[in-house]
N, C-alpha and C. Protein backbone atom coordinates (compact mmCIF):
# COMPACT_ATOMS: atom_id res chain seq x y z
N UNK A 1 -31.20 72.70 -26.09
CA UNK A 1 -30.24 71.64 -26.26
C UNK A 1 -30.76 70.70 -27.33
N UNK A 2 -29.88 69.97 -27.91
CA UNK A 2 -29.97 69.31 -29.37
C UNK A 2 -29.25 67.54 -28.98
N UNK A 3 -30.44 66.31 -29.30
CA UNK A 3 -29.89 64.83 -29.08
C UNK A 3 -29.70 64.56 -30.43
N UNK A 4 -28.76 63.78 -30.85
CA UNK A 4 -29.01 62.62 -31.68
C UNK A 4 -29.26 61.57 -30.92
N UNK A 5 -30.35 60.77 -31.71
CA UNK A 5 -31.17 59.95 -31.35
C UNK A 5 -30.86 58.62 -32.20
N UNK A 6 -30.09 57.22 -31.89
CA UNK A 6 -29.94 55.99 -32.87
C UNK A 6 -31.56 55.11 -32.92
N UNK A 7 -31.54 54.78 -33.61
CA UNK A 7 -33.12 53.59 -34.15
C UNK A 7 -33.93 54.91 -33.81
N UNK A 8 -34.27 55.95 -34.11
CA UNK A 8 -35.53 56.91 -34.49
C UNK A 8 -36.23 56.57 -35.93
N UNK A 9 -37.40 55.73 -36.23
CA UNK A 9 -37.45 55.49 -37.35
C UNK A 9 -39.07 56.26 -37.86
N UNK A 10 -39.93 56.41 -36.98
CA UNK A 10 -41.21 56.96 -37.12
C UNK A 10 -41.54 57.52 -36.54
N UNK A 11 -42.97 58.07 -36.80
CA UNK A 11 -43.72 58.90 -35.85
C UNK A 11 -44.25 58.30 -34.57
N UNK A 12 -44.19 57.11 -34.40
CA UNK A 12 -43.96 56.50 -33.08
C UNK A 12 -43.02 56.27 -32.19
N UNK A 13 -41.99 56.78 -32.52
CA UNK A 13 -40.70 57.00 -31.82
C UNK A 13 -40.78 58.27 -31.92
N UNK A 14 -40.78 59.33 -32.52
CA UNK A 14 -41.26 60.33 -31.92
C UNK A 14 -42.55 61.16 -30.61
N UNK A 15 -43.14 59.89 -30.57
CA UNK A 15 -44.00 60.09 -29.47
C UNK A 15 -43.81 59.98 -28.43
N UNK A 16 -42.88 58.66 -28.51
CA UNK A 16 -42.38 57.67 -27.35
C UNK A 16 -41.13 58.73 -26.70
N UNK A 17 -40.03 59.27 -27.56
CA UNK A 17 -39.14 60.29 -27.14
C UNK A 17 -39.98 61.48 -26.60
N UNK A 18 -40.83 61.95 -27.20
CA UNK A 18 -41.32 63.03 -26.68
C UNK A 18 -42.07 62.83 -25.05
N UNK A 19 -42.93 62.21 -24.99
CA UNK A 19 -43.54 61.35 -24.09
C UNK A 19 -41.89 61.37 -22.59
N UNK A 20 -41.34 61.14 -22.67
CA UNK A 20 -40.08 60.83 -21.99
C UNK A 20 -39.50 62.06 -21.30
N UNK A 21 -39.50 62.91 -22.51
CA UNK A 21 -39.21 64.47 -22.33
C UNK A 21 -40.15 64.70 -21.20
N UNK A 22 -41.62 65.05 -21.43
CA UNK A 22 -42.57 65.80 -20.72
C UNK A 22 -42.44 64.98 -19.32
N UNK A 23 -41.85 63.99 -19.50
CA UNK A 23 -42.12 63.10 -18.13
C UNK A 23 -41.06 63.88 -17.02
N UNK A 24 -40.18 64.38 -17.53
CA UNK A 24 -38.79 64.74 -16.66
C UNK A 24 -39.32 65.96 -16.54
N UNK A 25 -39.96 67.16 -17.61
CA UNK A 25 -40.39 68.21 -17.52
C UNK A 25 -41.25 68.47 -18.40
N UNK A 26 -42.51 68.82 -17.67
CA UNK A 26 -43.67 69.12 -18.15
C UNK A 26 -43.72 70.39 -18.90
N UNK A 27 -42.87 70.70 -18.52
CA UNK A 27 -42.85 72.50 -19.12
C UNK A 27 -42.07 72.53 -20.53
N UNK A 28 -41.53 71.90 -20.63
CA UNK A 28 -40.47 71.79 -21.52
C UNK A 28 -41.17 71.76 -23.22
N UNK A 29 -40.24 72.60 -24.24
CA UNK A 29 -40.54 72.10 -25.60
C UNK A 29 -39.63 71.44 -26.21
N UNK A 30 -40.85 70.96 -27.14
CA UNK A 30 -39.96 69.40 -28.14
C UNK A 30 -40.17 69.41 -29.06
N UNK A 31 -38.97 69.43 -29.93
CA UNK A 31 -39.24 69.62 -31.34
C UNK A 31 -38.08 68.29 -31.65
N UNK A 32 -38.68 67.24 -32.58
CA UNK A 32 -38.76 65.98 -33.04
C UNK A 32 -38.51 65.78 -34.01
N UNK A 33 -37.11 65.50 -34.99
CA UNK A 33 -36.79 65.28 -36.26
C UNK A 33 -36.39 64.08 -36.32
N UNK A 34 -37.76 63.23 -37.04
CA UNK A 34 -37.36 61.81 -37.36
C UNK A 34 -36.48 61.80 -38.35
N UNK A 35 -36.94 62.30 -39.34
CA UNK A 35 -35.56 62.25 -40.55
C UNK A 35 -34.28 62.19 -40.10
N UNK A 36 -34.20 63.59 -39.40
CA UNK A 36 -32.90 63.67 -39.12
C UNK A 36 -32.34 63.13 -37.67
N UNK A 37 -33.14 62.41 -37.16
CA UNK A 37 -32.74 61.56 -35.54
C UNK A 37 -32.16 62.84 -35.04
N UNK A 38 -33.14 63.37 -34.49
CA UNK A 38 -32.47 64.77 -33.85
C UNK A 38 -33.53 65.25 -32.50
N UNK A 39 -33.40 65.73 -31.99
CA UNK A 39 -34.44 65.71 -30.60
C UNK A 39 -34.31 67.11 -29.71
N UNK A 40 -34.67 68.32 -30.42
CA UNK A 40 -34.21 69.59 -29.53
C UNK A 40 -35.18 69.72 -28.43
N UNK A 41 -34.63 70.28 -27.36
CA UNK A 41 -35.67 70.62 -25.95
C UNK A 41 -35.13 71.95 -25.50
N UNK A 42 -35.99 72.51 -25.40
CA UNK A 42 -36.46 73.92 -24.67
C UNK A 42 -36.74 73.72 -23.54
N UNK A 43 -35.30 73.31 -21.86
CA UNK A 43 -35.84 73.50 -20.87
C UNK A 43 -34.90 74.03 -19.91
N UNK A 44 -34.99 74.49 -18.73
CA UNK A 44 -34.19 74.66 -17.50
C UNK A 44 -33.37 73.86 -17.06
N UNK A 45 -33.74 72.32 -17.25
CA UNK A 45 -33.19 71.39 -16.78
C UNK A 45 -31.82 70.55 -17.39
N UNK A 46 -30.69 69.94 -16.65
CA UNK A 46 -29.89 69.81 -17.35
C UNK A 46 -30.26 68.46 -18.62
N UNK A 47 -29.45 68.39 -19.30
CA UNK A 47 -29.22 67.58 -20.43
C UNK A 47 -29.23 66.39 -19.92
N UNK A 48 -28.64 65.79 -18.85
CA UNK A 48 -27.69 64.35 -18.24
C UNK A 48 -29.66 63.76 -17.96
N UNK A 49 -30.46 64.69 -17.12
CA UNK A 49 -31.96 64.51 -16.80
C UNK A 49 -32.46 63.84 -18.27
N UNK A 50 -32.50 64.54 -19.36
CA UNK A 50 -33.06 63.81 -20.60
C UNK A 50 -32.37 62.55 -21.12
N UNK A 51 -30.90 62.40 -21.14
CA UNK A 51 -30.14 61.51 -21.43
C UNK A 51 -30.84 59.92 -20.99
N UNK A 52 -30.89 60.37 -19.41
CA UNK A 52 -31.79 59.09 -19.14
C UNK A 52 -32.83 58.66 -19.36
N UNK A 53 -33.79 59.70 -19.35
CA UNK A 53 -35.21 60.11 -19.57
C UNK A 53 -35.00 58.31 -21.23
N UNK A 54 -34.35 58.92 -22.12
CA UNK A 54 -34.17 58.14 -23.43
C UNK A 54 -33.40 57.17 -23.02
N UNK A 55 -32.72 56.84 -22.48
CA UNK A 55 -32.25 55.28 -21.93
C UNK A 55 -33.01 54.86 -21.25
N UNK A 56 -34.06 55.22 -20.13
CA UNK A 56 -35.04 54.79 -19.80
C UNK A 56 -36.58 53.93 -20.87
N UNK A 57 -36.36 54.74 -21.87
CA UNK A 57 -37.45 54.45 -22.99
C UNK A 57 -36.77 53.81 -24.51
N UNK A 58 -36.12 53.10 -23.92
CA UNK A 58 -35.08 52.39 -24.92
C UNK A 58 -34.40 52.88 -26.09
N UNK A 59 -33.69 54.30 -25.87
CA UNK A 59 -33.27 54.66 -26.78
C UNK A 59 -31.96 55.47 -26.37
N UNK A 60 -30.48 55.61 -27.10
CA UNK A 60 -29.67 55.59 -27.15
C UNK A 60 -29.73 57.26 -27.75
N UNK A 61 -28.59 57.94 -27.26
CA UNK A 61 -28.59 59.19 -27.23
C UNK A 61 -27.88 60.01 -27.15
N UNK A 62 -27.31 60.91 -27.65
CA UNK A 62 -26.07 61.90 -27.24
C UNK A 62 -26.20 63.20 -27.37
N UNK A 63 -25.53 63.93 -26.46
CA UNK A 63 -25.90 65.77 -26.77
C UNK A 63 -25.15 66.05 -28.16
N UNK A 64 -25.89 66.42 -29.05
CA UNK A 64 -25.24 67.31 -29.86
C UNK A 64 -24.77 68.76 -30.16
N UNK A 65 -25.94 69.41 -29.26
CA UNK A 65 -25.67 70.89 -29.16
C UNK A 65 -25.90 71.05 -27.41
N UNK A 66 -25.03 72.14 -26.88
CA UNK A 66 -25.74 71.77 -25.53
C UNK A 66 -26.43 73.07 -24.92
């Protein structure tokens, strides 16, 4: 599944998103496009689980691919 991500501006917001991810699922992969405010995850779990995961860690979010 594929987020756009609003205010993604560095590699510290990429940590902080990623960080968020592993928290909901440890298993999970994350691949992190600051450029492109984009946030794909490789997991079992539904989408709505990460959605918050990033409203939880102050960031605003929407499925783009699901």
């Amino acid at each position: 599944m594929e987020f756009e991500v609003d205010k993604m501006t560095g590699h510290g917001d990429a940590q902080t998103l990623a960080r968020a991810i592993v928290a909901v699922d440890p298993d999970a992969k994350v691949d992190v496009d600051v450029d492109a405010r984009t946030v794909k995850v490789d997991s079992w779990m539904m989408a709505d689980e990460f959605l918050i995961a990033f409203e939880e860690a102050g960031y605003q979010a929407k499925i783009s691919k699901g």
